[in-house]
PDB file of N, CA and C in Angstrom:
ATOM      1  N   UNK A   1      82.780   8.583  -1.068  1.00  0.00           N
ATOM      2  CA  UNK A   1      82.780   9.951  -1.549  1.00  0.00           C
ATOM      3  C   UNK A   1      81.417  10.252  -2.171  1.00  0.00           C
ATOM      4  N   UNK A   2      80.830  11.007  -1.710  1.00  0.00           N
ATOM      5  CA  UNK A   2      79.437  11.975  -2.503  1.00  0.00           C
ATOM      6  C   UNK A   2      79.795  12.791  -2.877  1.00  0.00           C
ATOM      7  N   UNK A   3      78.860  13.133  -4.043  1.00  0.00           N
ATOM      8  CA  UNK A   3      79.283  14.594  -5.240  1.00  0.00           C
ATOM      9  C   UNK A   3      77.590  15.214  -4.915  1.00  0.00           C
ATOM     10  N   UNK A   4      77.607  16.548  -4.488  1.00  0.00           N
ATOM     11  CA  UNK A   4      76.147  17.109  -3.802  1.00  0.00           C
ATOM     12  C   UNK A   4      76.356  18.232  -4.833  1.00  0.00           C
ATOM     13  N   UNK A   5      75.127  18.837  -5.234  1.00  0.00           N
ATOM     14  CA  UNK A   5      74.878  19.695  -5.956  1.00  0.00           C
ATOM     15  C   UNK A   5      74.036  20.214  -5.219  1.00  0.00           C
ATOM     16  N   UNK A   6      74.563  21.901  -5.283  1.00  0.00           N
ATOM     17  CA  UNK A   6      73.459  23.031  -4.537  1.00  0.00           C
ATOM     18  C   UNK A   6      73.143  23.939  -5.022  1.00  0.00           C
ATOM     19  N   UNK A   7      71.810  24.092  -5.285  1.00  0.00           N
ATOM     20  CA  UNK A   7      71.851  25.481  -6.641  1.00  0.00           C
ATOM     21  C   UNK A   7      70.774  26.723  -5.431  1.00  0.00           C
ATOM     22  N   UNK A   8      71.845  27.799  -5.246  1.00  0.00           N
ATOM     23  CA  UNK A   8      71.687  29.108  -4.564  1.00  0.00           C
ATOM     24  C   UNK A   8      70.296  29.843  -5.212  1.00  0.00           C
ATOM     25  N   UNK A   9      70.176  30.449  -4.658  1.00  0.00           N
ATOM     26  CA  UNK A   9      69.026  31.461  -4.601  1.00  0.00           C
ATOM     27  C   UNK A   9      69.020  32.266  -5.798  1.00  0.00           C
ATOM     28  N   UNK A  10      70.060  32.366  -6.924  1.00  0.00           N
ATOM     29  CA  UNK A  10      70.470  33.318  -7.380  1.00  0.00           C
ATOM     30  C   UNK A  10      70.768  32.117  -8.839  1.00  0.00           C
ATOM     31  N   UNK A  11      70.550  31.162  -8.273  1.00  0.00           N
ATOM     32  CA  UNK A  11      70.327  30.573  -9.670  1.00  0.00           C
ATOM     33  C   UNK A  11      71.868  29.516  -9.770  1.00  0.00           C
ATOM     34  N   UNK A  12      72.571  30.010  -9.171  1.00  0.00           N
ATOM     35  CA  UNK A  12      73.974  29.177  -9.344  1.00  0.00           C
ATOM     36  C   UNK A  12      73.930  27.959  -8.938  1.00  0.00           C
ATOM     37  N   UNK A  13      74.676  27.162  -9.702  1.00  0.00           N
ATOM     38  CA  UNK A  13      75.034  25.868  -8.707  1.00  0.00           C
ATOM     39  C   UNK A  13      76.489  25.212  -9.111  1.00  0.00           C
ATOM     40  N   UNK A  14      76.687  25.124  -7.825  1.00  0.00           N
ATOM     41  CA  UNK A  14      77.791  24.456  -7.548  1.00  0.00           C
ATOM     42  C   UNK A  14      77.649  22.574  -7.139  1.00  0.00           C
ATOM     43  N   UNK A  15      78.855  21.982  -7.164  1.00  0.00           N
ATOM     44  CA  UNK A  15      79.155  20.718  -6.863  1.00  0.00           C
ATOM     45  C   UNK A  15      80.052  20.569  -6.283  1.00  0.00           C
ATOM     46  N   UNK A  16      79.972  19.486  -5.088  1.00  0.00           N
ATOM     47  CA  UNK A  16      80.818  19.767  -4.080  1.00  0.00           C
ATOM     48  C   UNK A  16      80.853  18.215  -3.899  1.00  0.00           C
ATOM     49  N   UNK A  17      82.303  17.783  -3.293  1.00  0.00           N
ATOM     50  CA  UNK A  17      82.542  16.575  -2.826  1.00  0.00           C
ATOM     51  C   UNK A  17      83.199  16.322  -1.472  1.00  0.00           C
ATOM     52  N   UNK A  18      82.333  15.138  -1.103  1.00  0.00           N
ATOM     53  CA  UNK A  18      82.772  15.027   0.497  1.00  0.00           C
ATOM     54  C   UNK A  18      82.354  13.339   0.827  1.00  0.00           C
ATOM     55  N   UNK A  19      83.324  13.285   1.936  1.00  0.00           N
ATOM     56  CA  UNK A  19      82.928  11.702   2.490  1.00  0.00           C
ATOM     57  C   UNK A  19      82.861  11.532   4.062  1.00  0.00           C
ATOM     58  N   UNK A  20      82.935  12.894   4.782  1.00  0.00           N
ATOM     59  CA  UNK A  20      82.883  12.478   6.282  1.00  0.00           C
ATOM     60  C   UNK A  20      81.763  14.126   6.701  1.00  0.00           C
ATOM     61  N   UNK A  21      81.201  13.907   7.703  1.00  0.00           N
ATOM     62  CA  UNK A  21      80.636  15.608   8.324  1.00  0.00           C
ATOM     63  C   UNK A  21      79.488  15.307   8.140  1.00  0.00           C
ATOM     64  N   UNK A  22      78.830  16.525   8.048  1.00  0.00           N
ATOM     65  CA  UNK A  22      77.511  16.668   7.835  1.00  0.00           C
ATOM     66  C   UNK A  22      77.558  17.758   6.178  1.00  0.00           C
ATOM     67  N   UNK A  23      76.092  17.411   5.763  1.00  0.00           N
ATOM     68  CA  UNK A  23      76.259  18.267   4.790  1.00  0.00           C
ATOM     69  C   UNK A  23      76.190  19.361   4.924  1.00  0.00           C
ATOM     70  N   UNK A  24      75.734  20.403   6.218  1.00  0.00           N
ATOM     71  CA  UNK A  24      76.104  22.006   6.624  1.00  0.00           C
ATOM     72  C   UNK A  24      77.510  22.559   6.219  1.00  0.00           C
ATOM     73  N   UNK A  25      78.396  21.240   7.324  1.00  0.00           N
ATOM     74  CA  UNK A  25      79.575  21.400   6.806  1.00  0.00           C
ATOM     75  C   UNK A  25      80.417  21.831   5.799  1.00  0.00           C
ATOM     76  N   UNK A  26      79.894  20.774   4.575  1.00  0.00           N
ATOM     77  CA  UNK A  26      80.551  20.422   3.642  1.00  0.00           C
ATOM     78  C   UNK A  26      79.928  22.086   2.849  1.00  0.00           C
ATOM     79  N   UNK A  27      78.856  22.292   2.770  1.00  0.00           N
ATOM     80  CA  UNK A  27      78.279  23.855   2.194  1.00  0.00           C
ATOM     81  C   UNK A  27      78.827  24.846   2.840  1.00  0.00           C
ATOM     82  N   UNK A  28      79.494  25.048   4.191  1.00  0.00           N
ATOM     83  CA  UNK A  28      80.296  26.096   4.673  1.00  0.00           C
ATOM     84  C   UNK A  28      81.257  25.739   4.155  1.00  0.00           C
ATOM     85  N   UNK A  29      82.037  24.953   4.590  1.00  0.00           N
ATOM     86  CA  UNK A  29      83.609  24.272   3.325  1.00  0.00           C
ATOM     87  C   UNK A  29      84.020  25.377   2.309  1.00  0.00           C
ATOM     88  N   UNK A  30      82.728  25.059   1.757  1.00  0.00           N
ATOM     89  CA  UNK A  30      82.847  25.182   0.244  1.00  0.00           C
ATOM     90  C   UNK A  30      81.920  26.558  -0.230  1.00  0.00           C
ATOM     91  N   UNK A  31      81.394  27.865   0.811  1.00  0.00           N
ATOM     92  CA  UNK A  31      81.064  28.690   0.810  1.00  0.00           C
ATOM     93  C   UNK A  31      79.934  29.036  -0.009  1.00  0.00           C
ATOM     94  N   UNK A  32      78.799  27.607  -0.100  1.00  0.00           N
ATOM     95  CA  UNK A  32      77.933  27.970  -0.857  1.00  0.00           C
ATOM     96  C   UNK A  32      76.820  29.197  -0.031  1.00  0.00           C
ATOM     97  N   UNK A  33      76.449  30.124  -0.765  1.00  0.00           N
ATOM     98  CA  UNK A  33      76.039  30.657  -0.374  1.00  0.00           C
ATOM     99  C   UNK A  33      73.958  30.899   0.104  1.00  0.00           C
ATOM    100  N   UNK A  34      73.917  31.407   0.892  1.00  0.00           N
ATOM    101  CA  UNK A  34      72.857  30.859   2.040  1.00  0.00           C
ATOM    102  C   UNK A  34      72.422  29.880   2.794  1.00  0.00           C
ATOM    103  N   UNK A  35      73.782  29.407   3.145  1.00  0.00           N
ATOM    104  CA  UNK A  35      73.676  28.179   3.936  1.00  0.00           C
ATOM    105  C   UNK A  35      74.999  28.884   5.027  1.00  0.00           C
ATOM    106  N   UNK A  36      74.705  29.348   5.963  1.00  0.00           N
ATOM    107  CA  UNK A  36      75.581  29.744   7.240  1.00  0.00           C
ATOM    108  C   UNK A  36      75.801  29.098   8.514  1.00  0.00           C
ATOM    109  N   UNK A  37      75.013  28.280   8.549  1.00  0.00           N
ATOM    110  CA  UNK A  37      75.421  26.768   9.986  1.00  0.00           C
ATOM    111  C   UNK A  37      75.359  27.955  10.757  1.00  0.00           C
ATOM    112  N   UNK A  38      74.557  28.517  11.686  1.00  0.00           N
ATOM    113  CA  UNK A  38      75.391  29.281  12.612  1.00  0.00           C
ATOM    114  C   UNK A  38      74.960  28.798  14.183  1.00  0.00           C
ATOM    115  N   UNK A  39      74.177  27.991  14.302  1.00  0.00           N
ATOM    116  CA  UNK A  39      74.186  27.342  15.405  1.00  0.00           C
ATOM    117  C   UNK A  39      75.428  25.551  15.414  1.00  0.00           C
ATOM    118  N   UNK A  40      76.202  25.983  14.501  1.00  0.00           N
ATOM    119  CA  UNK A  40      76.771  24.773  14.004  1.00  0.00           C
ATOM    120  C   UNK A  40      76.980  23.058  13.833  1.00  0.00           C
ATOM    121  N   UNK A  41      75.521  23.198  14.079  1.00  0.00           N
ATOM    122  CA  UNK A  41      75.159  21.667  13.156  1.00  0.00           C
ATOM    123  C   UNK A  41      74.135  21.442  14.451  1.00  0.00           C
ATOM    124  N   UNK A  42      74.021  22.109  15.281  1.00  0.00           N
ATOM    125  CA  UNK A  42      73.335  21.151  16.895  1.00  0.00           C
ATOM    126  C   UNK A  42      71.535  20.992  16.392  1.00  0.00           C
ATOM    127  N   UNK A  43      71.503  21.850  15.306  1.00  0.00           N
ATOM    128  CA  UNK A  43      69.748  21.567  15.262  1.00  0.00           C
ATOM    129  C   UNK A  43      68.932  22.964  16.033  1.00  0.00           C
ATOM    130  N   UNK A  44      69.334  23.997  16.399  1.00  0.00           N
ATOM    131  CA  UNK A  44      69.228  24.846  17.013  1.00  0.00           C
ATOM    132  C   UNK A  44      69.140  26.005  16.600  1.00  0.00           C
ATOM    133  N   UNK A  45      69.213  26.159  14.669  1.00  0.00           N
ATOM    134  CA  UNK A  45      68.781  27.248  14.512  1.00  0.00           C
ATOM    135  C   UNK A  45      68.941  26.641  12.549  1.00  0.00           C
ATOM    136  N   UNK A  46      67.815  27.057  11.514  1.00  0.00           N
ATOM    137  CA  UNK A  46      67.446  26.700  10.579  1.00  0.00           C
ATOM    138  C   UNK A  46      67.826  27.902   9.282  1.00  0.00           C
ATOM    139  N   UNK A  47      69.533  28.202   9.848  1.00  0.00           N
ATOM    140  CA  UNK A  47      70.432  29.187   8.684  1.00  0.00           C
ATOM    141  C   UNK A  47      70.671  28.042   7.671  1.00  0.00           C
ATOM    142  N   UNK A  48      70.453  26.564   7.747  1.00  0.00           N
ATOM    143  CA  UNK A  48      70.961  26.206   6.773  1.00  0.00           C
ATOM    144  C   UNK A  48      70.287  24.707   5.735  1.00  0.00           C
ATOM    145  N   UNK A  49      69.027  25.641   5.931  1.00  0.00           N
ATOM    146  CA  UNK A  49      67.949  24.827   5.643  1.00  0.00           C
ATOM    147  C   UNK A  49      68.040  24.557   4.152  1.00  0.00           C
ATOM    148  N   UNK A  50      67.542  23.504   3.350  1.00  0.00           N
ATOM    149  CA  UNK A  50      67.934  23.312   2.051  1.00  0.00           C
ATOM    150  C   UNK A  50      66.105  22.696   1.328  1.00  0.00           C
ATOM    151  N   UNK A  51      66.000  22.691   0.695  1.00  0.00           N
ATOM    152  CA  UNK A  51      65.003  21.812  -0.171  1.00  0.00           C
ATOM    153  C   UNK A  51      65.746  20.569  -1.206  1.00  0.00           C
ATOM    154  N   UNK A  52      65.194  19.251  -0.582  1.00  0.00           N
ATOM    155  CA  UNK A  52      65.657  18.214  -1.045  1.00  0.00           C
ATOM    156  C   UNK A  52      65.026  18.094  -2.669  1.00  0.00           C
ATOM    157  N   UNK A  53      65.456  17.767  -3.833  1.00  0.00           N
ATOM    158  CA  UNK A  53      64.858  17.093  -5.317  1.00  0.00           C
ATOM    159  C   UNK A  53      64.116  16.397  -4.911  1.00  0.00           C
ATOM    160  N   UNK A  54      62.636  16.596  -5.181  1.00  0.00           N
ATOM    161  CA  UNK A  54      61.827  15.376  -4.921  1.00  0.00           C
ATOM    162  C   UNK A  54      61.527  13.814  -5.242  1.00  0.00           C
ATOM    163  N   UNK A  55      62.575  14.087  -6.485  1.00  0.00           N
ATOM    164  CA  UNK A  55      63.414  12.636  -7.253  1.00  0.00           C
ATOM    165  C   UNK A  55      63.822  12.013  -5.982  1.00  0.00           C
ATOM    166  N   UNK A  56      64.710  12.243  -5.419  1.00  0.00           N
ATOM    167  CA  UNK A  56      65.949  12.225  -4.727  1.00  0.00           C
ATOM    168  C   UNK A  56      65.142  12.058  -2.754  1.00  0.00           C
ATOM    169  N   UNK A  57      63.990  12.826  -2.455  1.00  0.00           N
ATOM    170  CA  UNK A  57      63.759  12.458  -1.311  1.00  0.00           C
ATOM    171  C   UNK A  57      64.114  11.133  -0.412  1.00  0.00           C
ATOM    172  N   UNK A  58      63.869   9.772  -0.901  1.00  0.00           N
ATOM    173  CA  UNK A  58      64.092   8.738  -0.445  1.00  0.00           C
ATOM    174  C   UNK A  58      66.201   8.679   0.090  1.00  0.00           C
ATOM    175  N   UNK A  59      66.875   9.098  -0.571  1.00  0.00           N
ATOM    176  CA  UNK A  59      67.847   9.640  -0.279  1.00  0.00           C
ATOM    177  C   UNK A  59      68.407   9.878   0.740  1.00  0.00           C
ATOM    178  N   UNK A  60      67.250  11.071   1.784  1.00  0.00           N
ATOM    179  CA  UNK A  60      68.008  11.786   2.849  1.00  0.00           C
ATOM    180  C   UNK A  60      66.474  11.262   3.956  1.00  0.00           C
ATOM    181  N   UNK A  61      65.703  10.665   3.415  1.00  0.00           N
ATOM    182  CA  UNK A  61      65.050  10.659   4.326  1.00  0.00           C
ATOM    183  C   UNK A  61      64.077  11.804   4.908  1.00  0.00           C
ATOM    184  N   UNK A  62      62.621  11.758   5.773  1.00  0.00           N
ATOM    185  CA  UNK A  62      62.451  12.671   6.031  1.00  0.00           C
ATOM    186  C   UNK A  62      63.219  12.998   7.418  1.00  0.00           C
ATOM    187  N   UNK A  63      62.894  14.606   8.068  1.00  0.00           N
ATOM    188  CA  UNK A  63      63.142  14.801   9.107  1.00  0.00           C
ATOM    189  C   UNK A  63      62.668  14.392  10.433  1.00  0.00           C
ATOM    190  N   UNK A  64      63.403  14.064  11.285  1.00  0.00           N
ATOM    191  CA  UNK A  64      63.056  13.567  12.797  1.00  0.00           C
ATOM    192  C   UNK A  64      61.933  14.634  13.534  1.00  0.00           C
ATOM    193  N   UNK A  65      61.287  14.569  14.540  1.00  0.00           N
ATOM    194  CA  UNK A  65      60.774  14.728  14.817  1.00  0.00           C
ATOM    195  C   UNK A  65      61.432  16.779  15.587  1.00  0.00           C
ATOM    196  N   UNK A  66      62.509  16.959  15.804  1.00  0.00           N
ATOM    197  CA  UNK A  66      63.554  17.819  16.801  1.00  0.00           C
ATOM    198  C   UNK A  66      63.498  18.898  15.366  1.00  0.00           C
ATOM    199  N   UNK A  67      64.090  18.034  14.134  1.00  0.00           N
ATOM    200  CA  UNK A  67      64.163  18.825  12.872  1.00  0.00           C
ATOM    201  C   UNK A  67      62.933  19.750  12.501  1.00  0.00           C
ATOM    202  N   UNK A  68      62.061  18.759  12.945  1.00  0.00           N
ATOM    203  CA  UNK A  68      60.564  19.753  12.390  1.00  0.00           C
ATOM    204  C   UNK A  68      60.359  20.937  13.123  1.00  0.00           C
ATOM    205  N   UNK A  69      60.770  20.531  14.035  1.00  0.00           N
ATOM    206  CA  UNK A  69      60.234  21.719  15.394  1.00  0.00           C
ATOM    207  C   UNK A  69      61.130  22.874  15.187  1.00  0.00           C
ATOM    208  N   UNK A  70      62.147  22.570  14.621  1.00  0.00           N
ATOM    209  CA  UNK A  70      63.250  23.579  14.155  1.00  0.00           C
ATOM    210  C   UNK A  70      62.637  24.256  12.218  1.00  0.00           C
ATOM    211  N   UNK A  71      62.338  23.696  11.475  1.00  0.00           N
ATOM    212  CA  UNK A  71      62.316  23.782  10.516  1.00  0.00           C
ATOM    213  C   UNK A  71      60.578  24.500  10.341  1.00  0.00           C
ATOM    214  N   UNK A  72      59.580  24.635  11.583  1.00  0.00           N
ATOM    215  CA  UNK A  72      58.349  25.469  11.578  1.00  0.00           C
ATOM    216  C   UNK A  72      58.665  26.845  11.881  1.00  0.00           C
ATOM    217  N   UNK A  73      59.906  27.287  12.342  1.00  0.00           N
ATOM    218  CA  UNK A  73      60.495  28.793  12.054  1.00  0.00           C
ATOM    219  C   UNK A  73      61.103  29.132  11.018  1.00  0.00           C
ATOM    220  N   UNK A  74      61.078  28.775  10.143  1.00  0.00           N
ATOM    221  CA  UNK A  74      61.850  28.983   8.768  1.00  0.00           C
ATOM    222  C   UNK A  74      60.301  29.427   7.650  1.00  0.00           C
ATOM    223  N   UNK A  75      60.208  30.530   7.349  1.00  0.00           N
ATOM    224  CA  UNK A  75      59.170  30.872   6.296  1.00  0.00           C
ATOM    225  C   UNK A  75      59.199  29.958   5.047  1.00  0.00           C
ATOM    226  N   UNK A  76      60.410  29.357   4.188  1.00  0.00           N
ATOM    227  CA  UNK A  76      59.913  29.130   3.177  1.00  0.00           C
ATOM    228  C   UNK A  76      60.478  27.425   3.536  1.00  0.00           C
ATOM    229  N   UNK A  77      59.186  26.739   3.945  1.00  0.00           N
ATOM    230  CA  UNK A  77      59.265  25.491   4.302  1.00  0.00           C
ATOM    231  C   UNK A  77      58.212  24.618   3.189  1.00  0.00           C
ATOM    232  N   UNK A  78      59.002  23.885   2.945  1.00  0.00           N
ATOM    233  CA  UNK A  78      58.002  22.579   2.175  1.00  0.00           C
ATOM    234  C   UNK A  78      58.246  21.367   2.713  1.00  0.00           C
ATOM    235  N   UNK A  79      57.576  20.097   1.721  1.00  0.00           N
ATOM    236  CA  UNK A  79      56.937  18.815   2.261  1.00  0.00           C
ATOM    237  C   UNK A  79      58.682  18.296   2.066  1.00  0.00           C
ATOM    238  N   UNK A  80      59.547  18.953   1.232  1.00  0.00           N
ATOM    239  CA  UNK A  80      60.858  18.376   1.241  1.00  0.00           C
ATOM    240  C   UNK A  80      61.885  18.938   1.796  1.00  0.00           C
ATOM    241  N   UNK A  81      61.727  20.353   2.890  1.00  0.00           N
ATOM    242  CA  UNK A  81      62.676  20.626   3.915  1.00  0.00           C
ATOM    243  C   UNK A  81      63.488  19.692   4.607  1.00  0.00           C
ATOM    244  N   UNK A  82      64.074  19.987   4.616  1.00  0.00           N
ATOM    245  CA  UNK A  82      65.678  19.071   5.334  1.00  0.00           C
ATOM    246  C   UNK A  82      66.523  20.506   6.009  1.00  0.00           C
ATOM    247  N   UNK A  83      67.179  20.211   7.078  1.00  0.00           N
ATOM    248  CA  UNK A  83      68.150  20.810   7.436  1.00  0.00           C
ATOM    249  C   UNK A  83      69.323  20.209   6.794  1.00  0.00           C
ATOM    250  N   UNK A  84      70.410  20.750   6.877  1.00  0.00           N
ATOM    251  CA  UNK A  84      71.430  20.269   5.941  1.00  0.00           C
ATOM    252  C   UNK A  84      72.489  19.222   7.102  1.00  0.00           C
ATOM    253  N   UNK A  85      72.291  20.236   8.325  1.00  0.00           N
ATOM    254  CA  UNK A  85      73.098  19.900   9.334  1.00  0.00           C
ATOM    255  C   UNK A  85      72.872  18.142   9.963  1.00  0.00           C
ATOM    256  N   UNK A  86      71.586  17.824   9.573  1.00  0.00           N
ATOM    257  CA  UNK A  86      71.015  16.700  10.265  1.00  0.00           C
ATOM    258  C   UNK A  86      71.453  15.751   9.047  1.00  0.00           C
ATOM    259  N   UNK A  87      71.910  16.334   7.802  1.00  0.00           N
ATOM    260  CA  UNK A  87      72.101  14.681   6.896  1.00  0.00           C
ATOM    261  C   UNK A  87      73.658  14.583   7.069  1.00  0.00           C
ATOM    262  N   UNK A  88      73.999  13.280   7.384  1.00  0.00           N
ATOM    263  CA  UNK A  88      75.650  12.935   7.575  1.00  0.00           C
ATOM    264  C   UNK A  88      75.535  12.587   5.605  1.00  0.00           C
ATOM    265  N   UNK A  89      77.187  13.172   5.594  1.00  0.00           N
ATOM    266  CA  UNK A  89      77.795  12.819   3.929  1.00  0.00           C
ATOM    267  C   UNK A  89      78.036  11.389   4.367  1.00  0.00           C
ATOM    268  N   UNK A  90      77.941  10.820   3.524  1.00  0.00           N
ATOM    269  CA  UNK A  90      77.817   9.103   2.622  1.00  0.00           C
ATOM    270  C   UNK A  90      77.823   8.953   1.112  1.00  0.00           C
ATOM    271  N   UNK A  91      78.163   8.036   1.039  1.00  0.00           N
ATOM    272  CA  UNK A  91      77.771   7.545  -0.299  1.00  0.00           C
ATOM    273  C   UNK A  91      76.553   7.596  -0.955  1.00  0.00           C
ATOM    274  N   UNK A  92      75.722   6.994  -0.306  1.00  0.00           N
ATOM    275  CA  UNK A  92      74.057   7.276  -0.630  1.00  0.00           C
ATOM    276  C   UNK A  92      73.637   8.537  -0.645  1.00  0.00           C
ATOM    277  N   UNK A  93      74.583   9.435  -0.505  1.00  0.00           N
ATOM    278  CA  UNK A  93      73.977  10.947  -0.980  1.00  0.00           C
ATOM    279  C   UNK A  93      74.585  11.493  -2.209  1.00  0.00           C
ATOM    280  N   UNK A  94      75.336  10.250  -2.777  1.00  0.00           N
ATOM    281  CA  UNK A  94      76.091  10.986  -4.619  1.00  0.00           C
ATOM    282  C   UNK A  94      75.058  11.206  -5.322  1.00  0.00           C
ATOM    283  N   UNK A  95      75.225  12.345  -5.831  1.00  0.00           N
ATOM    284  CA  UNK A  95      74.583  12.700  -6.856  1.00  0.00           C
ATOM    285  C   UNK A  95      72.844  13.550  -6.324  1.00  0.00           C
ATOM    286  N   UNK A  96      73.195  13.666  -4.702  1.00  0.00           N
ATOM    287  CA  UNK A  96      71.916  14.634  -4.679  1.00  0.00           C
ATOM    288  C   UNK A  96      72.209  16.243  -5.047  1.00  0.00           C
ATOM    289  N   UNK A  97      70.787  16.455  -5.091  1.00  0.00           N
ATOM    290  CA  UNK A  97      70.679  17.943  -5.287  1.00  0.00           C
ATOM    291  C   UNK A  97      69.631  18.474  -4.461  1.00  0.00           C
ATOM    292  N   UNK A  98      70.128  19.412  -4.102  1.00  0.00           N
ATOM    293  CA  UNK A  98      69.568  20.587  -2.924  1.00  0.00           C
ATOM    294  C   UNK A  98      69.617  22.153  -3.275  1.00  0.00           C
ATOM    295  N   UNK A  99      68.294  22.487  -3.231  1.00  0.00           N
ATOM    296  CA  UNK A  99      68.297  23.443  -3.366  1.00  0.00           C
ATOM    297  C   UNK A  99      68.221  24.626  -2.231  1.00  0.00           C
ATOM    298  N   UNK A 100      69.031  25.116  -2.393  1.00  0.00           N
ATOM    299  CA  UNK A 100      69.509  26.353  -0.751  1.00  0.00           C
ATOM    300  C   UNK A 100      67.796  27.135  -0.489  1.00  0.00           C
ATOM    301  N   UNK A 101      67.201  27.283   0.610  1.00  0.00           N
ATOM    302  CA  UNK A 101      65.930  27.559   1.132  1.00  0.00           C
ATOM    303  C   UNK A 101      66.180  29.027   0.846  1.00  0.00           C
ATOM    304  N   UNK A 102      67.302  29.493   1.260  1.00  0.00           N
ATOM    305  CA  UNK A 102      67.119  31.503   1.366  1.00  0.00           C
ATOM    306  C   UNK A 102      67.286  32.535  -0.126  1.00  0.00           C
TER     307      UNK A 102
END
């Protein structure tokens, strides 16, 4: 079980728990808001792009090579972009925090 923290655009944050999916998933689930999966998880469109804690990078890893190419259409991109859809929930993701890109 992971406990993910996502703090919205708007300042909120929520905590959310999950142990199977992807983390897109688990943020539609749980209706955090600006995170919409709408190509639903395939990597094919960057509605649900997040900024990883830079504490915390080693965590999720950077992105693959498919992710980047997806994640250079997204305006507000940094050195800790992640798609959400590309990290599977695990254990090794308790206690991250992500901050929603939109």
């Amino acid at each position: 079980m992971a406990k993910i923290t996502f703090i919205t655009s708007d300042g909120n944050t929520t905590i959310v728990e999950g142990s199977t999916g992807s983390v897109m998933e688990l943020a539609v689930q749980n209706k955090i808001k600006g995170i919409d999966g709408d190509c639903g998880g395939v990597c094919s469109c960057a509605t649900c792009h997040v900024h990883v804690n830079p504490e915390q990078w080693d965590k999720t890893g950077a992105p693959d090579e498919l992710e980047n190419d997806m994640l250079e259409f997204d305006d507000n991109v940094s050195e800790y972009s992640r798609l959400s859809c590309q990290m599977k929930v695990n254990e090794d993701l308790d206690g991250l925090i992500l901050t929603v890109a939109k």
